[in-house]
Protein backbone atom coordinates (compact mmCIF):
# COMPACT_ATOMS: atom_id res chain seq x y z
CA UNK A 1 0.00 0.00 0.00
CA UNK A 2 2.90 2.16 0.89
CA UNK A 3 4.41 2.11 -2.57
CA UNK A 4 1.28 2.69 -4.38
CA UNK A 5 1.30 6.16 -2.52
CA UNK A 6 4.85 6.82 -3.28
CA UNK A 7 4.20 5.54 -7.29
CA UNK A 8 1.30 8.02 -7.30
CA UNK A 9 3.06 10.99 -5.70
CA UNK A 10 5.64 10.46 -8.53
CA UNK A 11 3.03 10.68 -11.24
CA UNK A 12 1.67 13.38 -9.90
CA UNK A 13 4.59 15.50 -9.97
CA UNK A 14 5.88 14.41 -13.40
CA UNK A 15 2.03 15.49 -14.51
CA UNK A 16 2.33 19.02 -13.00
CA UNK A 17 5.12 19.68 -14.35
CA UNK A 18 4.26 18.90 -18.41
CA UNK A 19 0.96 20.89 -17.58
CA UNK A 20 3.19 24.11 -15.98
CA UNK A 21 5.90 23.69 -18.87
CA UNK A 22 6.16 27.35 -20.37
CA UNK A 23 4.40 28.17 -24.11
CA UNK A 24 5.94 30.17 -26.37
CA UNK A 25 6.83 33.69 -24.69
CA UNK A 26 7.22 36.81 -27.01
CA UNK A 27 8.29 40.54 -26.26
CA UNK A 28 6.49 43.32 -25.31
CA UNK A 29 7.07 46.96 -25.39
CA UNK A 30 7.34 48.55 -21.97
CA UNK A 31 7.00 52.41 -22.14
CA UNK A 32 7.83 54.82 -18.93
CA UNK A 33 7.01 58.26 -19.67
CA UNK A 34 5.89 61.91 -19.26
CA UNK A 35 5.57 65.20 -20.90
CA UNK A 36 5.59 67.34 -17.93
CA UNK A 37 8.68 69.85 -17.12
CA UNK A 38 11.32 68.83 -14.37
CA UNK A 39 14.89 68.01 -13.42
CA UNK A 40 17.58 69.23 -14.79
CA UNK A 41 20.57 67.86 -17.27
CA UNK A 42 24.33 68.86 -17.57
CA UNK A 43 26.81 67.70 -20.04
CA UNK A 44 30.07 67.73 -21.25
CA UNK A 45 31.92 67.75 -24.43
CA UNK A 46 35.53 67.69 -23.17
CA UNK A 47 37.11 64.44 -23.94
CA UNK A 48 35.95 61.97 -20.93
CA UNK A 49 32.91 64.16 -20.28
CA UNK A 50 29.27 62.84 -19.75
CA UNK A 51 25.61 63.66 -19.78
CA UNK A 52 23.23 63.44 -16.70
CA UNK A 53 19.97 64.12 -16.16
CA UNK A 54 18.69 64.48 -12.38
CA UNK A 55 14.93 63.91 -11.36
CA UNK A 56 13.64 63.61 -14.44
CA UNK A 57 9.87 63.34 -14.40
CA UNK A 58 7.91 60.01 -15.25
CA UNK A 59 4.39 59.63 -14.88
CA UNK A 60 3.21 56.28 -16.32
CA UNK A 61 4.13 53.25 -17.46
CA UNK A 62 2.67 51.14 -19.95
CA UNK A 63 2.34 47.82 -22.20
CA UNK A 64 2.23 48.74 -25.17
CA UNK A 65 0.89 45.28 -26.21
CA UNK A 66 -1.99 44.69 -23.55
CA UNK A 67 -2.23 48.32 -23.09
CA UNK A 68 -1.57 47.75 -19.57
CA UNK A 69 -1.00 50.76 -17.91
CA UNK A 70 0.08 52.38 -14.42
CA UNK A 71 -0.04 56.26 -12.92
CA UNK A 72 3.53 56.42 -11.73
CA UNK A 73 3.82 58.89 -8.49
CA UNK A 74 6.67 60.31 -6.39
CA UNK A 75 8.60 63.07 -5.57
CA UNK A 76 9.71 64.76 -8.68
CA UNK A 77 8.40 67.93 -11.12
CA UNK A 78 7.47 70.57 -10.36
CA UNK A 79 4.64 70.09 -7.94
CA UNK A 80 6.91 67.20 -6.56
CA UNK A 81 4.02 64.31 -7.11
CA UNK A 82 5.16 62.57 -10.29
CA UNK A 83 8.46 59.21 -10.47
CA UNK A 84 11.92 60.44 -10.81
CA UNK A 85 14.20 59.10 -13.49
CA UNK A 86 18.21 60.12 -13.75
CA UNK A 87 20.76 58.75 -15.48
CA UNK A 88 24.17 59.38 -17.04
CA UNK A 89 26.10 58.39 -19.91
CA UNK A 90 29.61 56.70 -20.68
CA UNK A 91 32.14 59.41 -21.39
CA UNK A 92 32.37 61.50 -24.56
CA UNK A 93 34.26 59.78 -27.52
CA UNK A 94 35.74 62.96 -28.95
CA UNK A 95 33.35 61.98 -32.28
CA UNK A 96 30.89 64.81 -33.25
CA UNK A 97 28.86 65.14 -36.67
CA UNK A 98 27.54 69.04 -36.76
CA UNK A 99 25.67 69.61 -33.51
CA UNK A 100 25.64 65.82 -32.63
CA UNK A 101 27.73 64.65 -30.09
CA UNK A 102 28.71 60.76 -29.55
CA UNK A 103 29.15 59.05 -26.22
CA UNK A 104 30.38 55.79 -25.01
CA UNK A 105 29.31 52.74 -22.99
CA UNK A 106 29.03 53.08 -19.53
CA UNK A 107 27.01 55.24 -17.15
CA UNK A 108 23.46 54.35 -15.60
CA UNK A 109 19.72 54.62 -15.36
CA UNK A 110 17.15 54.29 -12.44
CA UNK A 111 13.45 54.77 -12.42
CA UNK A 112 12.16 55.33 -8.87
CA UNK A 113 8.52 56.13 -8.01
CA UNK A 114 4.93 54.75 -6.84
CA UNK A 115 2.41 52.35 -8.48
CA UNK A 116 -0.77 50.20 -7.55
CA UNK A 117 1.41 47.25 -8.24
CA UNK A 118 5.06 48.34 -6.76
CA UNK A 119 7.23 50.92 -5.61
CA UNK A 120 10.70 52.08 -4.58
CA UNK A 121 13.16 51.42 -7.78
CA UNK A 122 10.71 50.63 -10.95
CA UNK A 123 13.54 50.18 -13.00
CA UNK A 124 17.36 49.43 -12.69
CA UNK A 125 20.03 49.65 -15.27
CA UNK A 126 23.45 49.75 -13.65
CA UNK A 127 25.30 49.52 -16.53
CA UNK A 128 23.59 52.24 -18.42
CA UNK A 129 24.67 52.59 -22.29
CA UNK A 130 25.45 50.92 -25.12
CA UNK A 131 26.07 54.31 -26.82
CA UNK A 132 24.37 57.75 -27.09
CA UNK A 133 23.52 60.95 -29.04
CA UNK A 134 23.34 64.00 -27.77
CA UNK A 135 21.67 66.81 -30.42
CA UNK A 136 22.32 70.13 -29.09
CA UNK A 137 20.05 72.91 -31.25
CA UNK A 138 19.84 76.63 -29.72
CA UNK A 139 18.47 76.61 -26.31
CA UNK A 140 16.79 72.68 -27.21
CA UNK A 141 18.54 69.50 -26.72
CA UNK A 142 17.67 65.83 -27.11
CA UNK A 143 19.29 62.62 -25.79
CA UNK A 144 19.13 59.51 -27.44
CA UNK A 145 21.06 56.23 -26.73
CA UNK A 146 20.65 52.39 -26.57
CA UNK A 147 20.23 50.57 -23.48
CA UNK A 148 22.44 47.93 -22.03
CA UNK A 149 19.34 45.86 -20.37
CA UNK A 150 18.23 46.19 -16.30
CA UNK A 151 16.02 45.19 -14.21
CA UNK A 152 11.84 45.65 -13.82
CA UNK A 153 10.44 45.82 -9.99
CA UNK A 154 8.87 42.17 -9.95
CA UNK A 155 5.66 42.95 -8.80
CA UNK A 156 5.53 45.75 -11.58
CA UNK A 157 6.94 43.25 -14.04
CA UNK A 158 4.10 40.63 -13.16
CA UNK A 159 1.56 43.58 -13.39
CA UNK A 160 2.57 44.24 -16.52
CA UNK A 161 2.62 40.92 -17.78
CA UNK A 162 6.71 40.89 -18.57
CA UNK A 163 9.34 38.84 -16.84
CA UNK A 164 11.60 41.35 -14.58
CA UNK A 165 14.52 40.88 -17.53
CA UNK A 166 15.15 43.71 -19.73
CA UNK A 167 17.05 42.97 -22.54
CA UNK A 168 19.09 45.51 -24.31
CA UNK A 169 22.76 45.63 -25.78
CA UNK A 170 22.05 45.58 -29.44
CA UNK A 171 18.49 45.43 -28.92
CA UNK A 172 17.05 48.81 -30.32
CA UNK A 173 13.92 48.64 -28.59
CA UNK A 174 15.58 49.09 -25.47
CA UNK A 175 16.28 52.74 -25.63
CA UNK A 176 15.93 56.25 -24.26
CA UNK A 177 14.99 60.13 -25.77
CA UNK A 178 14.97 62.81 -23.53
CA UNK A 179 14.01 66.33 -24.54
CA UNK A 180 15.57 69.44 -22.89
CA UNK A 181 14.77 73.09 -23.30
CA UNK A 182 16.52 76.22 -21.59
CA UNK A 183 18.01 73.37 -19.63
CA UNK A 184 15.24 71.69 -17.95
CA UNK A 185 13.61 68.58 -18.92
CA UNK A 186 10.87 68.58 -20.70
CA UNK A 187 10.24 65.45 -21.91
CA UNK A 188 11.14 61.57 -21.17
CA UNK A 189 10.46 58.28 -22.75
CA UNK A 190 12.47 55.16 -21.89
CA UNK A 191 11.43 52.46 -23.89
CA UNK A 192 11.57 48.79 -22.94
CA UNK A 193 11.87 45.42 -24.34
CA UNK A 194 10.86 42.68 -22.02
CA UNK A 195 9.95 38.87 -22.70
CA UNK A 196 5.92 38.49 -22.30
CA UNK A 197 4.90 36.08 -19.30
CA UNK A 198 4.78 32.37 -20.96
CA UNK A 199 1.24 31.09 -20.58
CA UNK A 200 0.81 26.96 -20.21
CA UNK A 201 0.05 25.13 -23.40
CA UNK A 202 -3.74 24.43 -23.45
CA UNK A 203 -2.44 21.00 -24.07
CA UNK A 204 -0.54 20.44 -21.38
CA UNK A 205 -3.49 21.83 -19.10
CA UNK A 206 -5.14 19.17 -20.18
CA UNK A 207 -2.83 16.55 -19.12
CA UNK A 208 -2.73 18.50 -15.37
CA UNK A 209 -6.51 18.59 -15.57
CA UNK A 210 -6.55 14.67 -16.22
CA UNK A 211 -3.41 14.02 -13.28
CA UNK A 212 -5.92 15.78 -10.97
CA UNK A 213 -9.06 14.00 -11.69
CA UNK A 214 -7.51 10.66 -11.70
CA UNK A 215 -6.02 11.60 -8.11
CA UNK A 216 -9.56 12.30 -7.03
CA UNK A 217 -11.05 9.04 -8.26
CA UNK A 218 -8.10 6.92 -6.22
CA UNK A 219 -8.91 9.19 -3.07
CA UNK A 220 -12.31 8.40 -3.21
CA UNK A 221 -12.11 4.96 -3.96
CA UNK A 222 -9.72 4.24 -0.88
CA UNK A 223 -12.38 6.43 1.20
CA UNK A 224 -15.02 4.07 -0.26
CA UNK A 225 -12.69 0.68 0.75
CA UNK A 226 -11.88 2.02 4.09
């Protein structure tokens, strides 16, 4: 009688884990951004110089795909209720094309603020870069660059229907453009690629459905024998 048990609890196990196995996962588009004015930027074009941008404003985020979509708040803008975003860049290459100035790999990027679904750090990229642009036109300015990959919060992530992975390097989805005017942020998008949450294959489900309703008939029938 004992091995029966032990025989079944092995089934069981090998069943839940065909009907859990992962279905094909695509990517989705994650979007942080915001059109309202705050933080401020500062740059350099001396060779080994960067760009930063300090509490840049970010007010939602969203799935592009589901249209999934959070109010991000905080501390930053100027009425001090919207998510902060900063970064910096790797260090100037000494390349420049007219008013276009070329930056390395390196720096970093961190999106802090509050959601229904999470809050503290949204989104961590500690390695920042894979290159950047930065336009420079009059009193305007735009930066543009390539991200190495990072991190989502995980409860955001799951919200959002994305694993917490961001992928990036060469990826071209995975980038940034920041507007600036007079100085001051204007503008901020940081866009996102993340792998969608694999759902089960339906069937697989099946074969966890059946494991579970062939465990029911033996506990019932040793119920009925009892």
């Amino acid at each position: 009688m004992r091995g029966r048990w032990k025989g079944l609890l092995i089934a069981i196990a090998i069943t839940a884990g065909i009907g859990l196995s992962p279905g094909t996962a695509g990517a989705d588009t994650i979007v942080f951004d915001s059109l309202s004015t705050g933080g401020t930027f500062a740059y350099s074009t001396a060779t080994g110089g960067t760009v930063s941008v300090t509490g840049g404003v970010v007010n939602k985020v969203t799935n592009v795909d589901t249209g999934a979509s959070f109010a991000v708040g905080g501390v930053c803008g100027l009425t001090s209720i919207y998510g902060c975003l900063s970064l910096s860049t790797g260090a100037y290459t000494g390349v420049s094309f007219g008013s276009s100035y070329f930056y390395g790999p390196g720096g970093s990027l961190s999106i802090a603020g509050t959601t229904t679904a999470a809050s503290g750090a949204l989104f961590t990229d500690v390695l920042g870069f894979t290159n950047a642009v930065l336009t420079l036109n009059g009193g305007f300015a735009t930066l543009q660059g390539n991200l190495v990959g990072g991190l989502l919060d995980p409860l955001l992530a799951a919200a959002l229907g994305v694993l917490p992975t961001v992928t990036g390097g060469t990826d071209q989805n995975s980038a940034t453009n920041i507007v600036i005017n007079l100085g001051t942020v204007t503008g901020n998008l940081v866009q996102l690629t993340a792998a969608a949450v694999p759902a089960p294959e339906p069937g697989s489900m099946l074969l966890l459905s059946t494991g579970l309703f062939g465990l029911a008939r033996v506990v019932r029938r040793r119920r009925q024998l009892a």
